[in-house]
C-alpha atoms as a PDB file:
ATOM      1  CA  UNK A   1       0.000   0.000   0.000  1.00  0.00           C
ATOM      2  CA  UNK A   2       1.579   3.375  -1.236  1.00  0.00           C
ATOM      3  CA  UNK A   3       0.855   6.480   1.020  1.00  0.00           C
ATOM      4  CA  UNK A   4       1.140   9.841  -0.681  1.00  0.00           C
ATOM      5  CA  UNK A   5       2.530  12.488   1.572  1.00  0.00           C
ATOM      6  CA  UNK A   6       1.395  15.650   0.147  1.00  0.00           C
ATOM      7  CA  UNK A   7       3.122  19.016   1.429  1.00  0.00           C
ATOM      8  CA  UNK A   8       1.237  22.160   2.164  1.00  0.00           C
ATOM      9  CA  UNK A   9       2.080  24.979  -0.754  1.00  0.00           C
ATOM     10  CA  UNK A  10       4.087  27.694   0.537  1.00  0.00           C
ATOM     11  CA  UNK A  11       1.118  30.016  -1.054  1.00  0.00           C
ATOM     12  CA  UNK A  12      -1.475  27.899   1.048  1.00  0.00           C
ATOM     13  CA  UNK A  13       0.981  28.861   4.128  1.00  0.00           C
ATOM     14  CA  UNK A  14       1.231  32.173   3.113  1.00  0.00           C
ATOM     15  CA  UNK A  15      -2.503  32.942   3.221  1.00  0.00           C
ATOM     16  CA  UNK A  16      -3.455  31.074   6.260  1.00  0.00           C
ATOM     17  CA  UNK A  17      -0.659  31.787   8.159  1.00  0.00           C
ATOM     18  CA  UNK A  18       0.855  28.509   8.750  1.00  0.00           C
ATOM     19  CA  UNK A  19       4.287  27.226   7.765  1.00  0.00           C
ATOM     20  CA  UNK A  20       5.192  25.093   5.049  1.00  0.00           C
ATOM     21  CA  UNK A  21       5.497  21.261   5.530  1.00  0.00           C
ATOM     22  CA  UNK A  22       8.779  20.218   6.570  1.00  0.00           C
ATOM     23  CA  UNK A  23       9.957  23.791   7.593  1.00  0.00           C
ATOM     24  CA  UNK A  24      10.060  24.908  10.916  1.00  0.00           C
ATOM     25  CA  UNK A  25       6.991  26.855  12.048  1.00  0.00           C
ATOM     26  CA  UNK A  26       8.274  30.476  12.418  1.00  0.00           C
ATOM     27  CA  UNK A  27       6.272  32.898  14.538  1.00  0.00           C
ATOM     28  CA  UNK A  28       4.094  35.069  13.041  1.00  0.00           C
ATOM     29  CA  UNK A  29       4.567  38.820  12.988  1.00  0.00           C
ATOM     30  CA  UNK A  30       1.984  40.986  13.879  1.00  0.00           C
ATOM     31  CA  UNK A  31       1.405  44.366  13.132  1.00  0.00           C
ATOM     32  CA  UNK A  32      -0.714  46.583  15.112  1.00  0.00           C
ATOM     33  CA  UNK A  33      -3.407  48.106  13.096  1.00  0.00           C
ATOM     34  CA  UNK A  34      -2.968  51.858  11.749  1.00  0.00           C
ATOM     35  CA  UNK A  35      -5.657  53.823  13.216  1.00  0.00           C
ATOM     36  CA  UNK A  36      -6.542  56.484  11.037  1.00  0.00           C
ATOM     37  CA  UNK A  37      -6.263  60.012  12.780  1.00  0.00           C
ATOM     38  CA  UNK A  38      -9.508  62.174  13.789  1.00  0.00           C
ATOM     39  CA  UNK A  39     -10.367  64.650  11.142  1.00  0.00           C
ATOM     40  CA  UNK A  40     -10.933  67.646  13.168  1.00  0.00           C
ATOM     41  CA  UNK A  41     -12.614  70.296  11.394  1.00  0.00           C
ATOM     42  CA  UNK A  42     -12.282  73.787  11.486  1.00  0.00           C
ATOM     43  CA  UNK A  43     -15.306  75.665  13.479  1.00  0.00           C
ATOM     44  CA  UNK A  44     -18.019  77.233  11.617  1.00  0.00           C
ATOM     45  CA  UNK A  45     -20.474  78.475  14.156  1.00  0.00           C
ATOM     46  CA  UNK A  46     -19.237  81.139  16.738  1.00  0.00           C
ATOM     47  CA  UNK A  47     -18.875  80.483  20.377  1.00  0.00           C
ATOM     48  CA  UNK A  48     -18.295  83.897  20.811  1.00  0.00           C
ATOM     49  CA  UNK A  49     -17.930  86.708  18.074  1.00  0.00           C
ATOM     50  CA  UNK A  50     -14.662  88.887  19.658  1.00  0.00           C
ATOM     51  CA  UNK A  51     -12.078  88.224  17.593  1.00  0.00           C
ATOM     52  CA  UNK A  52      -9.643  89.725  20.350  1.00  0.00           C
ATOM     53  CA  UNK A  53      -5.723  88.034  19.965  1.00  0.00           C
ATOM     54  CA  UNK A  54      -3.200  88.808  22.147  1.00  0.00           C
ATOM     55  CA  UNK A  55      -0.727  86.020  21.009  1.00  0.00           C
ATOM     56  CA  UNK A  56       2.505  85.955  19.111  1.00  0.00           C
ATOM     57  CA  UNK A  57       1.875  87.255  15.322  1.00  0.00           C
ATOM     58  CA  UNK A  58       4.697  86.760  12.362  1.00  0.00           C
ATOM     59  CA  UNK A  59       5.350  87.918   9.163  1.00  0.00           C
ATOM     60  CA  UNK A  60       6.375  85.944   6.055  1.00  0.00           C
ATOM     61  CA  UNK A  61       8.833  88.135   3.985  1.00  0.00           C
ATOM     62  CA  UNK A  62       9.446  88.545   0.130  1.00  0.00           C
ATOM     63  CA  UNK A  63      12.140  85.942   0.735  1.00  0.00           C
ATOM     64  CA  UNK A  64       9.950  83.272   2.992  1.00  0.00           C
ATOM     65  CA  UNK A  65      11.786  84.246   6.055  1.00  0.00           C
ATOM     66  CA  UNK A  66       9.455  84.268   9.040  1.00  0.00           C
ATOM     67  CA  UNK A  67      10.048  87.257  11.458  1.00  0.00           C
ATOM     68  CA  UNK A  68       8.041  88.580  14.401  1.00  0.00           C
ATOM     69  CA  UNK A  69       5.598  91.254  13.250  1.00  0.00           C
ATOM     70  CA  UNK A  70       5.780  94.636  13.797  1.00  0.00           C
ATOM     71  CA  UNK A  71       1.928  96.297  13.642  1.00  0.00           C
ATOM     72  CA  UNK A  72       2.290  99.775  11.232  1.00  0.00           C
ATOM     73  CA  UNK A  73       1.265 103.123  13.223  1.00  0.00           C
ATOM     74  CA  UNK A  74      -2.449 103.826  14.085  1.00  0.00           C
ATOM     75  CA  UNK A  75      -3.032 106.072  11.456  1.00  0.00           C
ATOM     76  CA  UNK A  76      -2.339 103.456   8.598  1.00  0.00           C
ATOM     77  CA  UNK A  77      -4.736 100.353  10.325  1.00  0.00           C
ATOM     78  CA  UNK A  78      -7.729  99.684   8.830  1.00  0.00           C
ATOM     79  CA  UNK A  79      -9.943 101.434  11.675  1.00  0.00           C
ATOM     80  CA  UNK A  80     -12.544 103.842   9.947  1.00  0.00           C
ATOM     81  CA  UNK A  81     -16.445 103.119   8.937  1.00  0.00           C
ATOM     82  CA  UNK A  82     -15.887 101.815   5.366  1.00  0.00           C
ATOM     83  CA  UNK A  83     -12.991  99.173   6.578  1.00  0.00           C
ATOM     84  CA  UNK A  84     -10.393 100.694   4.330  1.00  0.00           C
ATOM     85  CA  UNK A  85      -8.183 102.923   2.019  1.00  0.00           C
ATOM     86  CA  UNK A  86     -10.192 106.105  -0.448  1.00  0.00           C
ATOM     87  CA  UNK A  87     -11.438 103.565  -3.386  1.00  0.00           C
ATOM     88  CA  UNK A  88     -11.152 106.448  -5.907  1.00  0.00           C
ATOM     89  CA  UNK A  89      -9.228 104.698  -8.743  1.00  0.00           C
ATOM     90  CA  UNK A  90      -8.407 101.891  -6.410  1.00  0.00           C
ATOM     91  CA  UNK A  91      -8.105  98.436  -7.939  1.00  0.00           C
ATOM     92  CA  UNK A  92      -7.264  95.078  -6.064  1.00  0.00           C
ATOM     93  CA  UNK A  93      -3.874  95.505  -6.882  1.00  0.00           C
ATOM     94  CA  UNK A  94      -3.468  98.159  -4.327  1.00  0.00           C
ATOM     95  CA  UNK A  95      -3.048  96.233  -1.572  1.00  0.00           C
ATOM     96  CA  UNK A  96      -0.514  93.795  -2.223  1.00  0.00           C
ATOM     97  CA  UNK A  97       1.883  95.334   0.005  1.00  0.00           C
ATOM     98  CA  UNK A  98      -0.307  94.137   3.102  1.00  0.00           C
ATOM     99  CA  UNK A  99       1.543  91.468   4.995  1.00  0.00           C
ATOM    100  CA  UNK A 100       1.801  87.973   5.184  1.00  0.00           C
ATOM    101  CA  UNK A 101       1.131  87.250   8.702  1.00  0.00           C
ATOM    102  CA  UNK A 102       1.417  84.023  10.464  1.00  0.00           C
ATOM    103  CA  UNK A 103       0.145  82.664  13.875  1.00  0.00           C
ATOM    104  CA  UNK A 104       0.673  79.626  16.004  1.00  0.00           C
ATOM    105  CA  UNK A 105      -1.869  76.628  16.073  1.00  0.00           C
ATOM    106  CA  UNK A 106      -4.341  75.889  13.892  1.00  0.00           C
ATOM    107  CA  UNK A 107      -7.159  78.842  14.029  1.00  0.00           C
ATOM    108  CA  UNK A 108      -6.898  82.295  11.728  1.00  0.00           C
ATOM    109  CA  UNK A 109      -6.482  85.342  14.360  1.00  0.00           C
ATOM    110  CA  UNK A 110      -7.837  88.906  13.324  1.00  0.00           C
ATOM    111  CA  UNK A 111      -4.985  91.142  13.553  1.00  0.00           C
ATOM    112  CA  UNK A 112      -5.959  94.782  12.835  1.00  0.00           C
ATOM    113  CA  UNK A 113      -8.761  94.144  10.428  1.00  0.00           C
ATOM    114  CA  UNK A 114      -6.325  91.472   8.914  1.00  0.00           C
ATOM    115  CA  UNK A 115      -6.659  87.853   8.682  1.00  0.00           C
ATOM    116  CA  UNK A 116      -3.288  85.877  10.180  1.00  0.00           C
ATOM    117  CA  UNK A 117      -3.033  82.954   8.630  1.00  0.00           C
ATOM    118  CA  UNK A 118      -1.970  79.759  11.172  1.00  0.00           C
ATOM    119  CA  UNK A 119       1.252  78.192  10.674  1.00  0.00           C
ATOM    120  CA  UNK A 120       0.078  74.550  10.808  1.00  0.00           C
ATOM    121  CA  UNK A 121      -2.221  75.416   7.960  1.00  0.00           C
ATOM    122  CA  UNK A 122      -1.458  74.056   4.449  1.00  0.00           C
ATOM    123  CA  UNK A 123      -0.051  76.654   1.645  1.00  0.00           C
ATOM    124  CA  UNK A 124      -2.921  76.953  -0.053  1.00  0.00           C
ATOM    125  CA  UNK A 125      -4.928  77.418   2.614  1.00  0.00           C
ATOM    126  CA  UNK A 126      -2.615  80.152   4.308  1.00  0.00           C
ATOM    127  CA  UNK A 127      -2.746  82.197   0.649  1.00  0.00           C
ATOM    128  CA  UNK A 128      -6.218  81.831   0.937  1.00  0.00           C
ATOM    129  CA  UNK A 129      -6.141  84.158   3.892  1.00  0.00           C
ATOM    130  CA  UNK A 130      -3.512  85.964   2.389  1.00  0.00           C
ATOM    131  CA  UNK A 131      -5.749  86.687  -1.013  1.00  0.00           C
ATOM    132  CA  UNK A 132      -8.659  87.447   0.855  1.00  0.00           C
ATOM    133  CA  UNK A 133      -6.436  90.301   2.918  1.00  0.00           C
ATOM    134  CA  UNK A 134      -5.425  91.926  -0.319  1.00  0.00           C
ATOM    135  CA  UNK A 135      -9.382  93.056  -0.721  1.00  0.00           C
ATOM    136  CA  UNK A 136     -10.445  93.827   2.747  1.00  0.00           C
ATOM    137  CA  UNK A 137     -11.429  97.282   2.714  1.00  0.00           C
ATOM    138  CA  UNK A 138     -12.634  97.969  -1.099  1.00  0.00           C
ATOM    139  CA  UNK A 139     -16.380  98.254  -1.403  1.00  0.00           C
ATOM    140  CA  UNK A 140     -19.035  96.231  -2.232  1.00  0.00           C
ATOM    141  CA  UNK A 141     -20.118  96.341  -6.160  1.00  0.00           C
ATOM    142  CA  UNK A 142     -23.111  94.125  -7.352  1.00  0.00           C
ATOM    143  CA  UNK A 143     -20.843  91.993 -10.260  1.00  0.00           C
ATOM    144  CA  UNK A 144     -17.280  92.857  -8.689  1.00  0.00           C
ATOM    145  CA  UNK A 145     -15.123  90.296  -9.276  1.00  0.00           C
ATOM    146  CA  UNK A 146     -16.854  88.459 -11.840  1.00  0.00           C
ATOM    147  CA  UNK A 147     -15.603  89.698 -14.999  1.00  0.00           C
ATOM    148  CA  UNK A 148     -12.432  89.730 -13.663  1.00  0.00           C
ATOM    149  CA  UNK A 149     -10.485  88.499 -10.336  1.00  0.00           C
ATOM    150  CA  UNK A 150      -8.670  92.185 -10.319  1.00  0.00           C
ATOM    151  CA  UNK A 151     -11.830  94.639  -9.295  1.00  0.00           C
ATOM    152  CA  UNK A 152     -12.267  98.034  -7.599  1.00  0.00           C
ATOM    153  CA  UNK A 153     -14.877  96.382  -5.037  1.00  0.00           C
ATOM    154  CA  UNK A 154     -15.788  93.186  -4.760  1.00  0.00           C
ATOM    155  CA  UNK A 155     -20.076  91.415  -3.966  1.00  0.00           C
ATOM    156  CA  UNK A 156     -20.115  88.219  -1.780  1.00  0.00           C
ATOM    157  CA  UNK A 157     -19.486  85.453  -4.216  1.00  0.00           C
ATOM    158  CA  UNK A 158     -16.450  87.787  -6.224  1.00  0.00           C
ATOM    159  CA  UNK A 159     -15.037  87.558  -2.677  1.00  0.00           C
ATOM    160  CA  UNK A 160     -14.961  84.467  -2.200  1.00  0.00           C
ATOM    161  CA  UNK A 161     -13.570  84.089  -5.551  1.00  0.00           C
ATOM    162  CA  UNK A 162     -10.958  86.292  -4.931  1.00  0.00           C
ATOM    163  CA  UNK A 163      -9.580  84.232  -2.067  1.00  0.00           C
ATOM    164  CA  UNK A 164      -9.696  80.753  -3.361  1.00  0.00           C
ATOM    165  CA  UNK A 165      -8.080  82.081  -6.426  1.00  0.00           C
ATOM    166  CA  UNK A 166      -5.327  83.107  -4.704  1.00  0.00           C
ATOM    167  CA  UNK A 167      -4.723  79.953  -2.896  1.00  0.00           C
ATOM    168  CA  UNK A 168      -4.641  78.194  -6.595  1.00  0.00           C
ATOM    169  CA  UNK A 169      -8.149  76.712  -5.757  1.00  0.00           C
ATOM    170  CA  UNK A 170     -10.216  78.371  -8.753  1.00  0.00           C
ATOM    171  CA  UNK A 171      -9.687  79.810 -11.990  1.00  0.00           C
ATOM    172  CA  UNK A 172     -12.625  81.031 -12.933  1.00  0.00           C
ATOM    173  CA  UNK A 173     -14.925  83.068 -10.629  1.00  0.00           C
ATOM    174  CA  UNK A 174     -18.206  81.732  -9.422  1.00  0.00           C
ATOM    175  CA  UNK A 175     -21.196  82.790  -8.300  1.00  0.00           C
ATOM    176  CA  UNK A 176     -23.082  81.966  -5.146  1.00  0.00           C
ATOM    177  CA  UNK A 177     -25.340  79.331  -6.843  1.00  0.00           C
ATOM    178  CA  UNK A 178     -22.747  77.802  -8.562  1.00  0.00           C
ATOM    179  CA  UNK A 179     -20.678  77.323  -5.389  1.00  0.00           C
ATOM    180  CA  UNK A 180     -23.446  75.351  -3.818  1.00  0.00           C
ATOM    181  CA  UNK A 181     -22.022  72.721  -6.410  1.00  0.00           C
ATOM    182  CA  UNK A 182     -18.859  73.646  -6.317  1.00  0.00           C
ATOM    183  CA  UNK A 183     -15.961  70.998  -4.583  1.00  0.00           C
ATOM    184  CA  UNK A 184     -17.046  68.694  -2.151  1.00  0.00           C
ATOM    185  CA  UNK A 185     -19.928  68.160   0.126  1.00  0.00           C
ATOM    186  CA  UNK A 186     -19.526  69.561   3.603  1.00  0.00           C
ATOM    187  CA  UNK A 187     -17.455  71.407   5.735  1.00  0.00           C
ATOM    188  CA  UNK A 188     -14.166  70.645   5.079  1.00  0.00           C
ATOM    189  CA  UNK A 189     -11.303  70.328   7.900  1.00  0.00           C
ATOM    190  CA  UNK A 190      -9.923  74.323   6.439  1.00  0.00           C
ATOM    191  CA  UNK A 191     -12.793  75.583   4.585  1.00  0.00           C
ATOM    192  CA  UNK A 192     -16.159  76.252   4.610  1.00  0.00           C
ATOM    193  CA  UNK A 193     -18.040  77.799   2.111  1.00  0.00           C
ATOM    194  CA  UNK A 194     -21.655  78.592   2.259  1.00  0.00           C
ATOM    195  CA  UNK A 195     -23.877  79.708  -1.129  1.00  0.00           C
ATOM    196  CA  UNK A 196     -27.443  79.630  -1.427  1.00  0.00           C
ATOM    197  CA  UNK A 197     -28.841  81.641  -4.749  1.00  0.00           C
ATOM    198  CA  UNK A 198     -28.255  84.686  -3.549  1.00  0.00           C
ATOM    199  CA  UNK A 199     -25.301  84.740  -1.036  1.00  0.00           C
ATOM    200  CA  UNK A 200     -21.735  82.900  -0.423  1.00  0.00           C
ATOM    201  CA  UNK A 201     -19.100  83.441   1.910  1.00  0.00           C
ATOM    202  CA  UNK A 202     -16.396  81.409   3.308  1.00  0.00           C
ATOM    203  CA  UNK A 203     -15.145  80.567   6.740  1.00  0.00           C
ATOM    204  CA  UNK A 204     -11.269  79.812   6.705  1.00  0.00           C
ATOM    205  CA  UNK A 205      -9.566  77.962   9.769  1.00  0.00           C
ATOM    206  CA  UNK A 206     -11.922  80.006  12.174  1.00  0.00           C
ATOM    207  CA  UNK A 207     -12.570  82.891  10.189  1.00  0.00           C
ATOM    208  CA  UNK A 208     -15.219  84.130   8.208  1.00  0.00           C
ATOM    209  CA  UNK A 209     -14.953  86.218   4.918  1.00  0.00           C
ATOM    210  CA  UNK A 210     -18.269  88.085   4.043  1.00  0.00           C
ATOM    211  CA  UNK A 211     -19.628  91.196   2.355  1.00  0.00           C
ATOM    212  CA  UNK A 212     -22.162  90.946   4.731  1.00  0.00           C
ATOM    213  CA  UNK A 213     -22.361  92.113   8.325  1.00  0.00           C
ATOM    214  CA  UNK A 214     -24.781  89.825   9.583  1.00  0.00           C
ATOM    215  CA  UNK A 215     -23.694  88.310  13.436  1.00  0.00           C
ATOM    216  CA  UNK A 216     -20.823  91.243  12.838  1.00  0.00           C
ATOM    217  CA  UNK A 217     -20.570  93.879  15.795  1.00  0.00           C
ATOM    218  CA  UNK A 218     -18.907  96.374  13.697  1.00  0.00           C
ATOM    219  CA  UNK A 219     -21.478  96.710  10.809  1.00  0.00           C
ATOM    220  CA  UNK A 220     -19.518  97.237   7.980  1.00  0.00           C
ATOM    221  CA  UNK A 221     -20.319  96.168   4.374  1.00  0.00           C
ATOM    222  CA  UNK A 222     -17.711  94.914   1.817  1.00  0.00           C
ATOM    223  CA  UNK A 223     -14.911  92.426   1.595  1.00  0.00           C
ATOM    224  CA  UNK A 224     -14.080  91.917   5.521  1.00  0.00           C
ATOM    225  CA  UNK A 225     -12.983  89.297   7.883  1.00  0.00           C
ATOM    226  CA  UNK A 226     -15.977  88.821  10.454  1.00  0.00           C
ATOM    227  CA  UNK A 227     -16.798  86.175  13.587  1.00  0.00           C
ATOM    228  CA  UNK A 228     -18.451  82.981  12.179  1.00  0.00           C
ATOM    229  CA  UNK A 229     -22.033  83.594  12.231  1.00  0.00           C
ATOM    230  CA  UNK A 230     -24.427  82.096  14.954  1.00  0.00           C
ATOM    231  CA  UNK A 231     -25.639  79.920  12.479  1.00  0.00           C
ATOM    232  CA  UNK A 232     -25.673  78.605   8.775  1.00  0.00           C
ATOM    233  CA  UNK A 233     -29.229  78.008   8.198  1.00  0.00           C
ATOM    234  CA  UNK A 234     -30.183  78.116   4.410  1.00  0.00           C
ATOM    235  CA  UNK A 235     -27.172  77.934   2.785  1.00  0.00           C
ATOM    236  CA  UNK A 236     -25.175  74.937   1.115  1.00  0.00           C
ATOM    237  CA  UNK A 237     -21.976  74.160   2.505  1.00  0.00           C
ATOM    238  CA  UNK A 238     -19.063  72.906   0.460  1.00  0.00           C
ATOM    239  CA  UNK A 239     -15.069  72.476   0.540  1.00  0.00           C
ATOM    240  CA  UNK A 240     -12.275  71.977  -2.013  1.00  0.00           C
ATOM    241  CA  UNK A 241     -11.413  68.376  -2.099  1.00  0.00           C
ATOM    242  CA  UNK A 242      -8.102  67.609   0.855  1.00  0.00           C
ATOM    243  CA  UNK A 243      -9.051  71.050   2.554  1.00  0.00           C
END
């Protein structure tokens, strides 16, 4: 009587785990499951709406050196009623000298009617903040932004435009209804932006930039950076994809 020893197939080993017939059984290494880290996303609704910061505030220069930030003299911060610099002639262009500023953490910080950008954020999302900066101030115009990125005033969805151009996010302007379709669903873990068919803004990393001054002490229209609103009732919210 013949008996036929058959082995066990290194493959067969392989998928169950076992060890080939004949070879010594090795121990099996283990490796401990990657657990995928919490997504935590950037606030949208205000806990409170001072935007007070007393922290540490940088500057990114020309040459991407980060220094500590000096503030410019009273007389040149963006403190009167319309938010900003005479308009007369004024183009978007105007305000590229404005700085790049920087914070610690993960939250924007309104710094003297600026937006500081936080240092853990991705680029894009820091030249976001840095875009929408270059427009706080000019006035709201029904259409601003639309024909163009480069306007003398800016209306809600322009503004939002404006910014997520300047991050590299968009390359052609939208309007509010469009951005209710626009990226992906949701609030994203950076950005937030709201449209409904006849409004948009965007919240950035704890910021909010709106023509409108709606949950906004100061009451001023045009391009500014506000407290997130109380609430988001009524509007669609949507994110670029990773952001």
């Amino acid at each position: 009587m013949t008996i036929l020893a058959i082995a066990a197939s290194p493959a067969l080993s392989a998928t169950t785990g076992g060890a080939a017939a004949g070879s010594a059984a090795a121990p099996v290494a283990t490796t401990p499951t990657a657990t995928a880290p919490a997504i935590h996303l950037s606030p949208i609704t205000a806990k409170s709406r001072r935007l007070t910061y007393k922290g540490p505030i940088y500057q990114k220069t020309a040459t991407g050196e980060v220094i500590p930030y000096v503030a410019p003299a009273p007389a040149a911060q963006l403190t009167n009623a319309t938010g900003g610099s005479a308009v007369s002639g004024a183009t978007a262009t105007t305000a590229d000298t404005k700085p790049q500023l920087l914070v610690p953490g993960s939250l924007a910080r309104y710094v003297n009617g600026l937006a500081a950008a936080p240092m853990s954020a991705p680029e894009a999302v820091q030249k976001v903040i840095w875009a929408g900066n270059e427009i706080i101030g000019l006035p709201y115009i029904f259409g601003g932004g639309h024909a163009s990125f480069d306007s003398p005033g800016y209306d809600c969805s322009g503004t939002v435009s404006y910014a997520l151009h300047g991050g590299g996010l968009l390359t052609t302007p939208e309007d509010s209804s469009e951005f209710m379709v626009w990226g992906s669903h949701g609030a994203g873990r950076w950005i937030a932006v709201f449209g409904n068919a006849g409004h948009a803004y965007m919240d950035v990393a704890g910021l909010r930039l709106d023509t409108s001054a709606a949950d906004d002490p100061t009451d001023q229209q045009g391009p500014r950076w506000r407290p997130l609103r109380i609430a988001n009732g009524g509007f669609t919210v949507r994110h670029p994809l990773g952001l």
